[in-house]
C-alpha atoms as a PDB file:
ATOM      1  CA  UNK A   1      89.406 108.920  89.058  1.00  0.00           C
ATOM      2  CA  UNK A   2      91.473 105.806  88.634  1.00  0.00           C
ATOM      3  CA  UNK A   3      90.836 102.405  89.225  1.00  0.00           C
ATOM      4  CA  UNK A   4      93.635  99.426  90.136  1.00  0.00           C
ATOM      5  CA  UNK A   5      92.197  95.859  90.057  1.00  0.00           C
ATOM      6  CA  UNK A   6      94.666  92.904  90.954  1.00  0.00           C
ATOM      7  CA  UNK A   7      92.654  89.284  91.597  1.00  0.00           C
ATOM      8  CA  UNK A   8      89.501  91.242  91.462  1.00  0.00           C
ATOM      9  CA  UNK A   9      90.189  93.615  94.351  1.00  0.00           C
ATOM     10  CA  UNK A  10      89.436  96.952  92.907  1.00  0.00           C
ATOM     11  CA  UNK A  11      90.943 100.486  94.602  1.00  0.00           C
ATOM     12  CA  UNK A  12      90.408 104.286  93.433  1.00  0.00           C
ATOM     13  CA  UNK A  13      92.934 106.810  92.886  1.00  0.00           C
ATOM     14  CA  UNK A  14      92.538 110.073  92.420  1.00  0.00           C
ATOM     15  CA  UNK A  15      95.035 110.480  90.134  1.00  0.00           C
ATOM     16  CA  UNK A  16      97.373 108.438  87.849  1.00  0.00           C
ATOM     17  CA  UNK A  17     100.697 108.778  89.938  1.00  0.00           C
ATOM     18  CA  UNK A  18      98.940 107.506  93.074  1.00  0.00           C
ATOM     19  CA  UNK A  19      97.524 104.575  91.066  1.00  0.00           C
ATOM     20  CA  UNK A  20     100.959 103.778  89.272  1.00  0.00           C
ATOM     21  CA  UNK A  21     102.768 104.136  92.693  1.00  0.00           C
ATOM     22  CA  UNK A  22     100.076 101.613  94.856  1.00  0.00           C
ATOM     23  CA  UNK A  23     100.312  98.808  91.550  1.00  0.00           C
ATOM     24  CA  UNK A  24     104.250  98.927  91.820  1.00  0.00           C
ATOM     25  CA  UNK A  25     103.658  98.375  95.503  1.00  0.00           C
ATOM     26  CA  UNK A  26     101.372  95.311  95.210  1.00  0.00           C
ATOM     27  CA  UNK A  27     104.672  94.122  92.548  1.00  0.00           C
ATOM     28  CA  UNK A  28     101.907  91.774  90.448  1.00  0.00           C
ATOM     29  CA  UNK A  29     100.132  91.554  87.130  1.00  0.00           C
ATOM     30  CA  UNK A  30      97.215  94.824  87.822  1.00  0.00           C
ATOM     31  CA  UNK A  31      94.847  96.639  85.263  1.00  0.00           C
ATOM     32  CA  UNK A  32      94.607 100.850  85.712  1.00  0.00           C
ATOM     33  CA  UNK A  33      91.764 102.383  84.206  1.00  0.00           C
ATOM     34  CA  UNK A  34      90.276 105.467  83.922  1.00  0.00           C
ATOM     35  CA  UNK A  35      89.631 108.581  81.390  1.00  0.00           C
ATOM     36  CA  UNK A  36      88.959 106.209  78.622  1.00  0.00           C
ATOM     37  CA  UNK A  37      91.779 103.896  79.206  1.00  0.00           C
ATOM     38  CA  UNK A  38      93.171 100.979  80.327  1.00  0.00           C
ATOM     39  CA  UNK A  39      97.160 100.298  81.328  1.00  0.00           C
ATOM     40  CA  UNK A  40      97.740  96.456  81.816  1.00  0.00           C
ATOM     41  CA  UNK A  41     100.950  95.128  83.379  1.00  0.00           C
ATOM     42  CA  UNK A  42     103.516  94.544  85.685  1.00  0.00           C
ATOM     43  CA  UNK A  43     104.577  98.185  87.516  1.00  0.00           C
ATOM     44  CA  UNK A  44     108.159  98.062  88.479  1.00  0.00           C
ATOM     45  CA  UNK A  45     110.504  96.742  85.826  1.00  0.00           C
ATOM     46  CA  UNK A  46     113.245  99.338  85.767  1.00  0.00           C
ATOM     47  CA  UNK A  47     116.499  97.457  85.366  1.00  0.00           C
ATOM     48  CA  UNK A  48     117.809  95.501  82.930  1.00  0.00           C
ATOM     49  CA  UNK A  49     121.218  93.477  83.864  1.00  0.00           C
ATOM     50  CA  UNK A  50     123.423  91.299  81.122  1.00  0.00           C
ATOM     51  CA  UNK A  51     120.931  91.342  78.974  1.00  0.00           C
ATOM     52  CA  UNK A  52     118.230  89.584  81.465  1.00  0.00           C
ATOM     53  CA  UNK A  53     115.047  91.788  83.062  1.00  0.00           C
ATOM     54  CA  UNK A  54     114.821  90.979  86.650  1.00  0.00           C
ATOM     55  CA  UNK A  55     112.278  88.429  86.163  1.00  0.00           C
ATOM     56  CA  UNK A  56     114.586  86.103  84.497  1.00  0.00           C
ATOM     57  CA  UNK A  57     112.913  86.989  80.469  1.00  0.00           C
ATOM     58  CA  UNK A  58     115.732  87.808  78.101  1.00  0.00           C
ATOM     59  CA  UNK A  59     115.784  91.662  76.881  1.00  0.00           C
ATOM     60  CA  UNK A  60     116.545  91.893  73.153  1.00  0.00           C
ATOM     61  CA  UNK A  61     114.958  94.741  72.060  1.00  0.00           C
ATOM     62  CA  UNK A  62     116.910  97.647  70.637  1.00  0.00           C
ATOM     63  CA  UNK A  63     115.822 100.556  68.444  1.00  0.00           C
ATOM     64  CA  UNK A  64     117.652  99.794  65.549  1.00  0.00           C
ATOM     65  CA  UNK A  65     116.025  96.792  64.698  1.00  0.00           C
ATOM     66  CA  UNK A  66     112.817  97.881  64.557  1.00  0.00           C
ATOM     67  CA  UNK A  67     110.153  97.548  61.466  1.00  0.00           C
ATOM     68  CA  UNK A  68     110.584 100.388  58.818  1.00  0.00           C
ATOM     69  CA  UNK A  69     113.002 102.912  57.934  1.00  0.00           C
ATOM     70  CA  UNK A  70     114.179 105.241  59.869  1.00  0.00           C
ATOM     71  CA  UNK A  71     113.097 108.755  58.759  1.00  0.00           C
ATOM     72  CA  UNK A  72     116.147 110.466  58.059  1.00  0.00           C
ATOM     73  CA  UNK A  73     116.535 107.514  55.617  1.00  0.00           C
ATOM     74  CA  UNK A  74     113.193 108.200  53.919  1.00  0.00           C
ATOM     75  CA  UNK A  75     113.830 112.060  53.460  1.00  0.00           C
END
């Protein structure tokens, strides 16, 4: 059983993809929980254009600049 609460309105899922596909329909900031966790967020955000997610926030993450050294490096 899953749970999705947005401004305090709580609805059950039976399972995760039903509760995934109901918060990217309500498009605002919801809380899923169920067997022993919790997924906070907005559902949705699938494109990234010129560098900009579609909410206007600046996307500069990339995998090579993450902390520590990659493994192949290490062994």
């Amino acid at each position: 059983m899953f749970t999705v609460e947005c401004n305090g309105v709580e609805t059950s899922f039976a399972g995760l993809d039903l509760a995934m596909a109901h918060a990217k329909s309500l498009n605002k900031f919801v809380t899923i929980s169920g067997d022993g966790f919790e997924i906070v967020g907005m559902f949705g955000v699938d494109s990234i254009r010129d560098g900009v997610c579609p909410d206007g926030v600046a996307y500069d993450w990339n995998k090579a600049s993450r902390i520590g050294r990659v493994k192949r490096e290490r062994v």
